[in-house]
PDB file of N, CA and C in Angstrom:
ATOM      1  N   UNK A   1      17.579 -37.032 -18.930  1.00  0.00           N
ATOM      2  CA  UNK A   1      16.995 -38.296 -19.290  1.00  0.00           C
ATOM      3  C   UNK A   1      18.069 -39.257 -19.795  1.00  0.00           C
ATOM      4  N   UNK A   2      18.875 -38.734 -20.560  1.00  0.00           N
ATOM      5  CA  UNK A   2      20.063 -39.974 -20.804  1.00  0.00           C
ATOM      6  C   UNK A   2      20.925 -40.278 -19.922  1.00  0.00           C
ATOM      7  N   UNK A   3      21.276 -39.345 -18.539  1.00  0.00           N
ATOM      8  CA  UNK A   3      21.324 -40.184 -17.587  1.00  0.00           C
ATOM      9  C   UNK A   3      20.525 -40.748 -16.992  1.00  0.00           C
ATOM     10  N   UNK A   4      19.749 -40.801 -16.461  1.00  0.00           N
ATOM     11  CA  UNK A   4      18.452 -41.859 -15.918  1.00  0.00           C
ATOM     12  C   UNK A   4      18.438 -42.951 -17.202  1.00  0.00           C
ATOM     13  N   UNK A   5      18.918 -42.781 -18.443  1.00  0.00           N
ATOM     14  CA  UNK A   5      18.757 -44.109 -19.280  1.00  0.00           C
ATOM     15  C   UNK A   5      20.019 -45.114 -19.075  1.00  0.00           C
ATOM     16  N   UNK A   6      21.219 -43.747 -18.459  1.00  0.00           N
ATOM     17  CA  UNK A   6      22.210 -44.823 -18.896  1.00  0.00           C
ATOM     18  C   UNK A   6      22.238 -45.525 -16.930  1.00  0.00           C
ATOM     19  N   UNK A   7      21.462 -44.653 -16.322  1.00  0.00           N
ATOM     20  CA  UNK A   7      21.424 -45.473 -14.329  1.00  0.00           C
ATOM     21  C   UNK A   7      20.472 -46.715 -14.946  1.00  0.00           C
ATOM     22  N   UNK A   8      19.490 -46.809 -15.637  1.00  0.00           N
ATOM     23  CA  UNK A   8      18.529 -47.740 -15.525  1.00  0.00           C
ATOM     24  C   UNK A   8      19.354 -49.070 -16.716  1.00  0.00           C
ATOM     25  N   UNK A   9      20.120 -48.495 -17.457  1.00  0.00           N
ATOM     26  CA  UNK A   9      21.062 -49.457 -18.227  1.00  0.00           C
ATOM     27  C   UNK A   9      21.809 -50.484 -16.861  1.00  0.00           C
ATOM     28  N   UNK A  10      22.651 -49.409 -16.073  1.00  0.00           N
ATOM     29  CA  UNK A  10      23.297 -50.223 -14.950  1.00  0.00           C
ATOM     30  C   UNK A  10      22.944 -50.811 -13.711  1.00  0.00           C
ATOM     31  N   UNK A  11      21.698 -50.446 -13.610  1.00  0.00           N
ATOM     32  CA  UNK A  11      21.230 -50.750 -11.919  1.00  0.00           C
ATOM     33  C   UNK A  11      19.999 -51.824 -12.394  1.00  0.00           C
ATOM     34  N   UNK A  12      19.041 -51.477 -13.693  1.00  0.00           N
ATOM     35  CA  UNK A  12      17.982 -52.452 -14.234  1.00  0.00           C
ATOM     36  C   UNK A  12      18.164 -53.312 -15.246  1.00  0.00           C
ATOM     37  N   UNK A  13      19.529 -53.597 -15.993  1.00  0.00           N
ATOM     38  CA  UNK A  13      19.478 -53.980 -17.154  1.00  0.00           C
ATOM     39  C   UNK A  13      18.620 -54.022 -18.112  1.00  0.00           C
ATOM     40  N   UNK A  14      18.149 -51.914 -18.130  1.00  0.00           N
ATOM     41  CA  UNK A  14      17.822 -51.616 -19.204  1.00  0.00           C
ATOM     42  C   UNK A  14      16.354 -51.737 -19.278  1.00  0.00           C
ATOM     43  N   UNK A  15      15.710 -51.680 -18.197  1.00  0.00           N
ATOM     44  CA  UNK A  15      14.123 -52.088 -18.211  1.00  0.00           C
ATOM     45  C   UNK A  15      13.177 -50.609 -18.547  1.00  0.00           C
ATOM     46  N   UNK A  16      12.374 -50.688 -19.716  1.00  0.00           N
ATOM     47  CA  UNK A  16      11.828 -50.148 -20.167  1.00  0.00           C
ATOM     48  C   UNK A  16      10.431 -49.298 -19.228  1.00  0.00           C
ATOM     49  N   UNK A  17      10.177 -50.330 -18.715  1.00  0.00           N
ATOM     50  CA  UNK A  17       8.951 -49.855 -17.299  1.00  0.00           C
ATOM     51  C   UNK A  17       9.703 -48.689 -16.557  1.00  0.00           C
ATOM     52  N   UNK A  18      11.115 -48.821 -16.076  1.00  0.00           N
ATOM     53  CA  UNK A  18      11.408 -48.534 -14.997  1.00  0.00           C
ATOM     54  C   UNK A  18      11.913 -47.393 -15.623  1.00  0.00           C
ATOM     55  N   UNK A  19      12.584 -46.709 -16.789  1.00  0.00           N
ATOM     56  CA  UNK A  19      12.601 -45.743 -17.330  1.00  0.00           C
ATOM     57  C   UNK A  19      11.424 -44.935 -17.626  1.00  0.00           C
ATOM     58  N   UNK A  20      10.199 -45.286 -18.031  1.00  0.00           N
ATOM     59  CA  UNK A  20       8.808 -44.895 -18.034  1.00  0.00           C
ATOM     60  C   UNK A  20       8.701 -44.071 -16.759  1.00  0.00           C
ATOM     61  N   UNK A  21       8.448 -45.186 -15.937  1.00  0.00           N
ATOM     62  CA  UNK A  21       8.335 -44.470 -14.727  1.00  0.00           C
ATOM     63  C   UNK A  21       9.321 -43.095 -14.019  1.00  0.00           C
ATOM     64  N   UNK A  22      10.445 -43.435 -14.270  1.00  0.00           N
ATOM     65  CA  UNK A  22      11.548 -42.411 -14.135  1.00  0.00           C
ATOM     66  C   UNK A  22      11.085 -40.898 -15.080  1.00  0.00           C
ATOM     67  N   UNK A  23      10.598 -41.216 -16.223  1.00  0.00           N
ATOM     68  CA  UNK A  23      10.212 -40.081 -16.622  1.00  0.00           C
ATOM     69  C   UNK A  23       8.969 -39.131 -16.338  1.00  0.00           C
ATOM     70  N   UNK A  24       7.999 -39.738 -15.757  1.00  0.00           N
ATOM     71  CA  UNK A  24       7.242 -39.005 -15.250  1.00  0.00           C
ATOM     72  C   UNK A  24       7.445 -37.979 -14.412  1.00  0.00           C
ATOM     73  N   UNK A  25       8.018 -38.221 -12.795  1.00  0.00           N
ATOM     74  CA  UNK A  25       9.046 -36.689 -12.105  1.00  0.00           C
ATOM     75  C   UNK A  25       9.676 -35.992 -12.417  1.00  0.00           C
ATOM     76  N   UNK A  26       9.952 -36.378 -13.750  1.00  0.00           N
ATOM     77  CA  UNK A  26      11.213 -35.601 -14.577  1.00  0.00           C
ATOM     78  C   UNK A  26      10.019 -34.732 -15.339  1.00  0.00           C
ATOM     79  N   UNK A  27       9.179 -35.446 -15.646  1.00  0.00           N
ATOM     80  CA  UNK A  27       8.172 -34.073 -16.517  1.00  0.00           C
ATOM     81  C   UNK A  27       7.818 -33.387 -15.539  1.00  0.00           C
ATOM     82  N   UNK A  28       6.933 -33.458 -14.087  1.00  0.00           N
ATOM     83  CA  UNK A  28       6.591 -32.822 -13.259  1.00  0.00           C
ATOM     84  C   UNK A  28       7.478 -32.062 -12.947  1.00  0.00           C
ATOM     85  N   UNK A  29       8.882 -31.997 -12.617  1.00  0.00           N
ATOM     86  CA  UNK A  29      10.058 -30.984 -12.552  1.00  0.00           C
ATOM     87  C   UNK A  29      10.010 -29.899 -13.126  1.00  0.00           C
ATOM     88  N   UNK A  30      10.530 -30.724 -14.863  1.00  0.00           N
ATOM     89  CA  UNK A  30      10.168 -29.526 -15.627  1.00  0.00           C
ATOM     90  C   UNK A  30       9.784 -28.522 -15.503  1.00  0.00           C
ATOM     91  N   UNK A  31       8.349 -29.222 -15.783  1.00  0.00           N
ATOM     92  CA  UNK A  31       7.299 -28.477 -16.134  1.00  0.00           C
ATOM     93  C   UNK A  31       7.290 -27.116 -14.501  1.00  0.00           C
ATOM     94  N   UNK A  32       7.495 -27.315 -13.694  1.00  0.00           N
ATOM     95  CA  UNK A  32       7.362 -26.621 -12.366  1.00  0.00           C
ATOM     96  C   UNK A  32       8.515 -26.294 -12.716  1.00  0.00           C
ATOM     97  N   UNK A  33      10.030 -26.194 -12.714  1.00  0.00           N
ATOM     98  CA  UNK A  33      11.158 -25.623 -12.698  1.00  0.00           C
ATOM     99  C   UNK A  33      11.050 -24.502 -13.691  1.00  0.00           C
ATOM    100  N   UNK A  34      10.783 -25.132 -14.596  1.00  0.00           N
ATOM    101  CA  UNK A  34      11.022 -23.777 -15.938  1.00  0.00           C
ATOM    102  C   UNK A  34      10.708 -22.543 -15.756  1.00  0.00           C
ATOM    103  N   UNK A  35      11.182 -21.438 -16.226  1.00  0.00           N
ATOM    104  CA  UNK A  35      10.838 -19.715 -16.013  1.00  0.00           C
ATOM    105  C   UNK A  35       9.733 -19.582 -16.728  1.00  0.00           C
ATOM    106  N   UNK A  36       9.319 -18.891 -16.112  1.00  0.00           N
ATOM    107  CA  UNK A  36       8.363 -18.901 -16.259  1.00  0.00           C
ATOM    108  C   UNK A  36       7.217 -18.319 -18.287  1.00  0.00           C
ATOM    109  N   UNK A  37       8.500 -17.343 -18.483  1.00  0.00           N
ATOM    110  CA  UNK A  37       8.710 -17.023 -19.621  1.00  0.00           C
ATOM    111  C   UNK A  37       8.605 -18.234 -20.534  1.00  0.00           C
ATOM    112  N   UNK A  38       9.178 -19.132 -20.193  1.00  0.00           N
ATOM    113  CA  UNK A  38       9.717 -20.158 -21.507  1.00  0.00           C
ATOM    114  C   UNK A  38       8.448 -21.043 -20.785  1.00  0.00           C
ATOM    115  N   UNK A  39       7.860 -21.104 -20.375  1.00  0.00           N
ATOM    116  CA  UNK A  39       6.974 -22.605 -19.702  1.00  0.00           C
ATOM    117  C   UNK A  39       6.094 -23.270 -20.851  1.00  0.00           C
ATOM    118  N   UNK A  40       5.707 -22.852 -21.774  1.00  0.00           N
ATOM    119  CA  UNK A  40       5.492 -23.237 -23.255  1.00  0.00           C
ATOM    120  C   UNK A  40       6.067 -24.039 -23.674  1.00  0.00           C
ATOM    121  N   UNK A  41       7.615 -23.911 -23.824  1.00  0.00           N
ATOM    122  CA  UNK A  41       8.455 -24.973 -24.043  1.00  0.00           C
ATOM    123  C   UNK A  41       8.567 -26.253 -23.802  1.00  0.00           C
ATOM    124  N   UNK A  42       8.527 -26.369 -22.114  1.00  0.00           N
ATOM    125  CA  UNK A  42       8.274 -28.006 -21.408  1.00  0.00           C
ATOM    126  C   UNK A  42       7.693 -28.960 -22.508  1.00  0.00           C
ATOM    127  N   UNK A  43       6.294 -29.076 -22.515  1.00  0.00           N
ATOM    128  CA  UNK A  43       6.229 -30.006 -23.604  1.00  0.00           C
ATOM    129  C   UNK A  43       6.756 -30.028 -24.812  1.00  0.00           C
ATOM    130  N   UNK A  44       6.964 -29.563 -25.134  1.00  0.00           N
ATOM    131  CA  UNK A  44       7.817 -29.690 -26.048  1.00  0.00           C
ATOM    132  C   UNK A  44       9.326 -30.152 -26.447  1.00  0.00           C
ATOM    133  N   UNK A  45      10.250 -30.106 -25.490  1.00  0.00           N
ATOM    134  CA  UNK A  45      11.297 -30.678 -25.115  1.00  0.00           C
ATOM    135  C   UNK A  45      11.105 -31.821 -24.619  1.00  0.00           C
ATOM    136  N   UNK A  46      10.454 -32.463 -23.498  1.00  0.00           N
ATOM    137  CA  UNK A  46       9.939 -33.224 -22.707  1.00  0.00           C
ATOM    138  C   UNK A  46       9.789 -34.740 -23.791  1.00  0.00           C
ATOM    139  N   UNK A  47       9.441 -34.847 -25.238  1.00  0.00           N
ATOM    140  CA  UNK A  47       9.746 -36.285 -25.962  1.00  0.00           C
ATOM    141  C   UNK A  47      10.706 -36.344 -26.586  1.00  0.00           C
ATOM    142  N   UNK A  48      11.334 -35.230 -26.694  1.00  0.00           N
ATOM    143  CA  UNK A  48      12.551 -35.193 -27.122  1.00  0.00           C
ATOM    144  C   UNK A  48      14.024 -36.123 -26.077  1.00  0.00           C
ATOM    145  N   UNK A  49      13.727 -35.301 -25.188  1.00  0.00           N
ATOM    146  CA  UNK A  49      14.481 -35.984 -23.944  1.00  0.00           C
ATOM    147  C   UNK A  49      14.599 -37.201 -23.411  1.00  0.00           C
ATOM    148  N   UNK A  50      12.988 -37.981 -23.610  1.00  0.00           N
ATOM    149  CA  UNK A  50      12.735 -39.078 -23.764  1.00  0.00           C
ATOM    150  C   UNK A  50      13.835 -40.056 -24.661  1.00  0.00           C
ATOM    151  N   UNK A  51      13.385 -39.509 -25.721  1.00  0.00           N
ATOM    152  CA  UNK A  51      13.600 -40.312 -26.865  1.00  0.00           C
ATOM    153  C   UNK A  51      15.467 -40.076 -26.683  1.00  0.00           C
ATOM    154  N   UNK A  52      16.069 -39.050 -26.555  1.00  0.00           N
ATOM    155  CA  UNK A  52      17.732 -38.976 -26.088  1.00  0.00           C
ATOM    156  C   UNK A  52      17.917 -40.549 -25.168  1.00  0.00           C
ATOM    157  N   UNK A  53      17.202 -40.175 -24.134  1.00  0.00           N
ATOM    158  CA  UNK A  53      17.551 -41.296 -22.706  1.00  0.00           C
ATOM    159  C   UNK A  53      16.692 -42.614 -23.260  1.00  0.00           C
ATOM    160  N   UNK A  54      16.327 -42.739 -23.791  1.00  0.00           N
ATOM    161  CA  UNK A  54      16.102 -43.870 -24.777  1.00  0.00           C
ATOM    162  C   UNK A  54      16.637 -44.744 -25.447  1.00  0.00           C
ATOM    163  N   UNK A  55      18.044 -44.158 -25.342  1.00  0.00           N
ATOM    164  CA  UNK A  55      18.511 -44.865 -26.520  1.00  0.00           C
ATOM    165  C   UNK A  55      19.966 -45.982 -25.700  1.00  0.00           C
ATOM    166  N   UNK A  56      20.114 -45.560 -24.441  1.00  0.00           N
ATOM    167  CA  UNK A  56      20.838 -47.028 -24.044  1.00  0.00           C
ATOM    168  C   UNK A  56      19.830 -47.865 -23.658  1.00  0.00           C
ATOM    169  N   UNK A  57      18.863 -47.262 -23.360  1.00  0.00           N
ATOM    170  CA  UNK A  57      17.667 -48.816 -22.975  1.00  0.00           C
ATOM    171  C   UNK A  57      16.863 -49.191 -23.938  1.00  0.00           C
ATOM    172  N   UNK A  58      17.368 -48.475 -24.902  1.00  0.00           N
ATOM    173  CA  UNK A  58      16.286 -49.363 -26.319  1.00  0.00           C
ATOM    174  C   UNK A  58      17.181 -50.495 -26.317  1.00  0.00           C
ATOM    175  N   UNK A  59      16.702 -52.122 -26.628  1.00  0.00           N
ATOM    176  CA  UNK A  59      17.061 -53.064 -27.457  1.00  0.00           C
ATOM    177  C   UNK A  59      17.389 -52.615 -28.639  1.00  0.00           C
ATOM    178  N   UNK A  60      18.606 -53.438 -29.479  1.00  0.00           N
ATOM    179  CA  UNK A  60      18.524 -53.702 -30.706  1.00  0.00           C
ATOM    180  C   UNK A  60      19.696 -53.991 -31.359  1.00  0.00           C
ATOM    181  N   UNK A  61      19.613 -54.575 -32.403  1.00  0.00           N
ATOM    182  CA  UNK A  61      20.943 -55.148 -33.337  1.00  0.00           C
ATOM    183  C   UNK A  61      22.292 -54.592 -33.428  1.00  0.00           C
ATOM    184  N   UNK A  62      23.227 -55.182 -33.579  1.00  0.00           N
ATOM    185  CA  UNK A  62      24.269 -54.232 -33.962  1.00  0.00           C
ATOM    186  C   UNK A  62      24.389 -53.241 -35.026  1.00  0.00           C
ATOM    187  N   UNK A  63      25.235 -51.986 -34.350  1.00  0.00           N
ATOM    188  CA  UNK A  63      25.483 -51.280 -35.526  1.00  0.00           C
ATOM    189  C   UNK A  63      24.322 -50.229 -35.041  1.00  0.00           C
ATOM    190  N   UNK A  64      24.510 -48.938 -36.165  1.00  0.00           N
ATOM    191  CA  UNK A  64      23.852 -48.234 -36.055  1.00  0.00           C
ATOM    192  C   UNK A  64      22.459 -48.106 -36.488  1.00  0.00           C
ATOM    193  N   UNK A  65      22.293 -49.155 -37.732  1.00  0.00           N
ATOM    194  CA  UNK A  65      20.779 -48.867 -37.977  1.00  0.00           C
ATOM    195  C   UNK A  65      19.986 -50.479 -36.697  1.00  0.00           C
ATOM    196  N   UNK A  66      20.776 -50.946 -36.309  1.00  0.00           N
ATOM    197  CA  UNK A  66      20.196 -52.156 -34.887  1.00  0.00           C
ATOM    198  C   UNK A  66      19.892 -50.958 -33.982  1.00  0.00           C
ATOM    199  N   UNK A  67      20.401 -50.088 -33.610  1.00  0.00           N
ATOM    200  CA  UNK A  67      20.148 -48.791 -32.639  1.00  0.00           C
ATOM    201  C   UNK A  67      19.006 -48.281 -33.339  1.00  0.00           C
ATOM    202  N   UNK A  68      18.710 -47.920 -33.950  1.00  0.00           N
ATOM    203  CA  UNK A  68      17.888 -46.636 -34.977  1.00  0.00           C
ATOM    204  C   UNK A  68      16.413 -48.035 -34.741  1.00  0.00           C
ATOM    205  N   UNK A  69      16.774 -49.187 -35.128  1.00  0.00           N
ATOM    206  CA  UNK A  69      14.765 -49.603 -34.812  1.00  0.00           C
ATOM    207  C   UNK A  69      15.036 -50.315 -33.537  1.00  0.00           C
ATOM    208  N   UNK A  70      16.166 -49.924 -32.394  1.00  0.00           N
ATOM    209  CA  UNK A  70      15.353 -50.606 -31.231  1.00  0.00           C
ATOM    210  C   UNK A  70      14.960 -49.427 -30.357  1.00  0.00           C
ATOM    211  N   UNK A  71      15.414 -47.939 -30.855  1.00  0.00           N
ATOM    212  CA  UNK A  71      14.944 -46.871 -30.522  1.00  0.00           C
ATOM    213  C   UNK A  71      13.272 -46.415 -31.203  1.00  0.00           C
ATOM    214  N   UNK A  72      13.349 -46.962 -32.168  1.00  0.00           N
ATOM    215  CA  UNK A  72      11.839 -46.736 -32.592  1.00  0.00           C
ATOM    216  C   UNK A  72      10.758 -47.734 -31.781  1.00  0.00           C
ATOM    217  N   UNK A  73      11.323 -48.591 -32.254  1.00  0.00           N
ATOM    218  CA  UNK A  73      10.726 -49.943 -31.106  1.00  0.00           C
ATOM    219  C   UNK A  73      10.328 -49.437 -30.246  1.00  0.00           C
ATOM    220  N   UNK A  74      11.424 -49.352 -29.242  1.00  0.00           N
ATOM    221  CA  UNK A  74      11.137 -48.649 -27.886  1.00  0.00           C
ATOM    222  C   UNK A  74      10.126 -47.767 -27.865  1.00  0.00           C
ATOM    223  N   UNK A  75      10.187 -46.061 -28.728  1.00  0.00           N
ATOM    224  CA  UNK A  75       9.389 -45.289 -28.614  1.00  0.00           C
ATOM    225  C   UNK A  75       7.595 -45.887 -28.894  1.00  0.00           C
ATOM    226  N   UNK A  76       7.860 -46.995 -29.674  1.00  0.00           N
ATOM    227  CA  UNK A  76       6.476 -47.390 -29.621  1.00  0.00           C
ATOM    228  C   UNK A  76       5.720 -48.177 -28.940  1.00  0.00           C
ATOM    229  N   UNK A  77       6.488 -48.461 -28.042  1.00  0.00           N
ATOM    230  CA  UNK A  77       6.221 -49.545 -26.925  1.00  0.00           C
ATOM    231  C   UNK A  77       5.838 -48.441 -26.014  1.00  0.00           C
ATOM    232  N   UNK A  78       6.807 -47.844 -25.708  1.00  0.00           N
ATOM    233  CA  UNK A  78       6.536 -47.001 -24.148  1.00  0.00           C
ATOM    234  C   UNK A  78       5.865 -45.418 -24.753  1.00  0.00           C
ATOM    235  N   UNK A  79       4.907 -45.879 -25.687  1.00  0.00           N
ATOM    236  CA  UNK A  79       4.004 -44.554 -26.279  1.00  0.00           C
ATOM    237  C   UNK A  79       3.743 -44.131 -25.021  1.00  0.00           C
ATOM    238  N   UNK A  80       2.713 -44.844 -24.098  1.00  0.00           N
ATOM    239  CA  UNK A  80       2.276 -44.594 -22.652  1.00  0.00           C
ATOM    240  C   UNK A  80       2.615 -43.694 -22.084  1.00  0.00           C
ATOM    241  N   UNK A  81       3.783 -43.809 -21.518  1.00  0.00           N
ATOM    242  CA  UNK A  81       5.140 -43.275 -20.587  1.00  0.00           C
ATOM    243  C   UNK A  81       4.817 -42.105 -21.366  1.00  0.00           C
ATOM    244  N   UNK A  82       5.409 -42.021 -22.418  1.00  0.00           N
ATOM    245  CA  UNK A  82       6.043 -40.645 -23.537  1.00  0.00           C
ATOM    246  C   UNK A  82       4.635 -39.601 -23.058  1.00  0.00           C
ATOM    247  N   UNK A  83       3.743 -40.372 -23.367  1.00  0.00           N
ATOM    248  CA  UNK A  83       2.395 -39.675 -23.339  1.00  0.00           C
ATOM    249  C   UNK A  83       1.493 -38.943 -22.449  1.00  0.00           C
ATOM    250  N   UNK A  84       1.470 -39.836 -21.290  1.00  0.00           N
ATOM    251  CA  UNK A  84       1.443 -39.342 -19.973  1.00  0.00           C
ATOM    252  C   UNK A  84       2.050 -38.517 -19.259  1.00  0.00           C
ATOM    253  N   UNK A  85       3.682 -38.692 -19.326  1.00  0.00           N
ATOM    254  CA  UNK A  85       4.232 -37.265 -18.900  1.00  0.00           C
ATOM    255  C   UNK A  85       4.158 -36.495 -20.093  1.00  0.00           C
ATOM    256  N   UNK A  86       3.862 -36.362 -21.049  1.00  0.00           N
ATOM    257  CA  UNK A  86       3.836 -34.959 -21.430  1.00  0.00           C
ATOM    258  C   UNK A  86       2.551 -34.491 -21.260  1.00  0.00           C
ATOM    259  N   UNK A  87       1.467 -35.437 -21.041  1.00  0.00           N
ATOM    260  CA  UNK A  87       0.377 -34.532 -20.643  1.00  0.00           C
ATOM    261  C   UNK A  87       0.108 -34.514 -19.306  1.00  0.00           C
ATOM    262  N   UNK A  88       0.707 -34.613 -18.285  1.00  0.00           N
ATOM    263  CA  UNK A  88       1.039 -34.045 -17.022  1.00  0.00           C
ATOM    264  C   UNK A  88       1.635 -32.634 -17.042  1.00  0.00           C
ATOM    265  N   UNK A  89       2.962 -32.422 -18.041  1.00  0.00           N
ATOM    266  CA  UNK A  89       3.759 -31.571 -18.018  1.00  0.00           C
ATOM    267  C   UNK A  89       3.114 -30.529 -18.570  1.00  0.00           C
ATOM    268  N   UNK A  90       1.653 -30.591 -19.654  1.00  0.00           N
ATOM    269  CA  UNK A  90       1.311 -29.835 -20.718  1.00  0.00           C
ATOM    270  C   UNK A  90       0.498 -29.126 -19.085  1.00  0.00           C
ATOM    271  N   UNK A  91      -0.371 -30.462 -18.530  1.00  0.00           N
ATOM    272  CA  UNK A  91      -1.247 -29.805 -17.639  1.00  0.00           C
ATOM    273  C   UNK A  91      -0.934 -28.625 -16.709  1.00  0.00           C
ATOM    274  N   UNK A  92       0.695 -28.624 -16.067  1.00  0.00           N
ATOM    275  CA  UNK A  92       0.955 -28.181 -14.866  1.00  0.00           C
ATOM    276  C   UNK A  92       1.314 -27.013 -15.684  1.00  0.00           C
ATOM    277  N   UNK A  93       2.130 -26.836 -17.360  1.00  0.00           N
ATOM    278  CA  UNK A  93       2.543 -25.692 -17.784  1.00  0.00           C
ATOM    279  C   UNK A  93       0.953 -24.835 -18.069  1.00  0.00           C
ATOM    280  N   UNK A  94      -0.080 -25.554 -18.783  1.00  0.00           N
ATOM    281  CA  UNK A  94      -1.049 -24.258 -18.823  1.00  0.00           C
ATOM    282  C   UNK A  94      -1.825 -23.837 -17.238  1.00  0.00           C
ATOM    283  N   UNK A  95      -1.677 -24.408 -16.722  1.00  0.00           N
ATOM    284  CA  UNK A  95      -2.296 -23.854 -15.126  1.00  0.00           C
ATOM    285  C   UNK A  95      -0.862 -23.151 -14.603  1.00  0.00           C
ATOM    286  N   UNK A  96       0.221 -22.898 -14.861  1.00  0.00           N
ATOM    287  CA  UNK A  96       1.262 -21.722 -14.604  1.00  0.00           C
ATOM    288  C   UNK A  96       1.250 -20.412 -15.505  1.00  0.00           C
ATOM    289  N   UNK A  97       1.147 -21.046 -16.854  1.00  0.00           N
ATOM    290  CA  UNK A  97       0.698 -19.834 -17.738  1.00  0.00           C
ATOM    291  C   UNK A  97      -0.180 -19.064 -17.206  1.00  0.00           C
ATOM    292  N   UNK A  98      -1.635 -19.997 -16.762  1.00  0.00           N
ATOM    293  CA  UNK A  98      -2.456 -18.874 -16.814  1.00  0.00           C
ATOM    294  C   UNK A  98      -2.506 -18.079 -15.579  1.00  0.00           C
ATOM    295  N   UNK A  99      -1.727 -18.989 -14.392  1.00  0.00           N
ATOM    296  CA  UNK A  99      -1.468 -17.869 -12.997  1.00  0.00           C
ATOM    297  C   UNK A  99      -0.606 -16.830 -13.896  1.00  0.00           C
ATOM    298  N   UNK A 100       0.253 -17.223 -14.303  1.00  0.00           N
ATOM    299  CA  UNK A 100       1.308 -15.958 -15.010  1.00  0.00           C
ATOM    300  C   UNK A 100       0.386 -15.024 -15.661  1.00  0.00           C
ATOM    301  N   UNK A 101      -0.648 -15.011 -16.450  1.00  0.00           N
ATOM    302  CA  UNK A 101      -1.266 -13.947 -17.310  1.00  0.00           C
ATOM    303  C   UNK A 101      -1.830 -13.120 -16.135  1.00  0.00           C
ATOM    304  N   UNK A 102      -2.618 -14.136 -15.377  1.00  0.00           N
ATOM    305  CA  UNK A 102      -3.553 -13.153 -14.387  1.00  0.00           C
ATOM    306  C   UNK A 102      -2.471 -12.276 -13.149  1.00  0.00           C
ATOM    307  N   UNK A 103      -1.654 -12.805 -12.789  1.00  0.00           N
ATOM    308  CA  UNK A 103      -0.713 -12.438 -12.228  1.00  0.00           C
ATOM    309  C   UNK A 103       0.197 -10.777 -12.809  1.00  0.00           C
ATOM    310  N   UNK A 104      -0.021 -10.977 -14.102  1.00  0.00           N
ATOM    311  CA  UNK A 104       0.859 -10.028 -14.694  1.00  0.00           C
ATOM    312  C   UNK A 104      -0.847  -8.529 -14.999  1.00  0.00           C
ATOM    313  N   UNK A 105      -1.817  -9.023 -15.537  1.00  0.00           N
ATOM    314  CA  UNK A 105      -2.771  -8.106 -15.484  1.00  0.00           C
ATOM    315  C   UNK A 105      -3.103  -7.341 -14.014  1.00  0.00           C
ATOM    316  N   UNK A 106      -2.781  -8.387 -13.741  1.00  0.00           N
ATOM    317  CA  UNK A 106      -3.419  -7.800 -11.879  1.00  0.00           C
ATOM    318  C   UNK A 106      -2.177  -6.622 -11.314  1.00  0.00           C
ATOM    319  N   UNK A 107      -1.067  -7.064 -11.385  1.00  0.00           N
ATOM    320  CA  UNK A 107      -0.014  -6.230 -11.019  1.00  0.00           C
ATOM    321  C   UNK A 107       0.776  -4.996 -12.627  1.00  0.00           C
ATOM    322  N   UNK A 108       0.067  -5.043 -13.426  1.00  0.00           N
ATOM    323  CA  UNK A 108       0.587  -4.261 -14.567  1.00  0.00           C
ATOM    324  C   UNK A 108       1.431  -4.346 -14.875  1.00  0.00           C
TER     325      UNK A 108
END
């Protein structure tokens, strides 16, 4: 995600939509890539990552605390985004879990 923040820094000057959107395939990935063991995890990492690649396309003041509220800013603007892929990502991880449980009872 902080690359896709710092491509959408250089190719969008930094447009907040277009990072949103960028994060959604990135949760669907995830969430489908991960082992299956750890697939719990996805959401959970998944606003974290956000909020990393967030932070060249947040607006804000100089200095470090100008960074610190145009990153909050940001996160509260693009709640949406944040929100949606992780409940995409939550969706696709418990419908793998639960092939994984039945999967693992069925074969012992």
């Amino acid at each position: 995600m902080l690359l896709l923040g710092c491509l959408d820094l250089l190719l969008f000057g930094a447009s907040p939509t277009v990072y949103g959107v960028l994060f959604l395939p990135v949760c669907v990935l995830t969430a489908l890539w991960v082992r299956d063991g750890d697939v719990l995890t996805a959401p959970v990492v998944l606003p974290i990552a956000f909020a990393v690649g967030l932070l060249p396309v947040a607006e804000g003041g100089g200095g470090l605390p100008g960074r610190l509220v145009g990153l909050v800013t940001g996160l509260a603007t693009q709640a949406g985004w944040l929100y949606s892929g992780t409940l995409v990502a939550g969706a696709l991880v418990l419908v793998r879990r639960v092939r994984w449980i039945r999967h693992r009872r069925e074969h012992g």
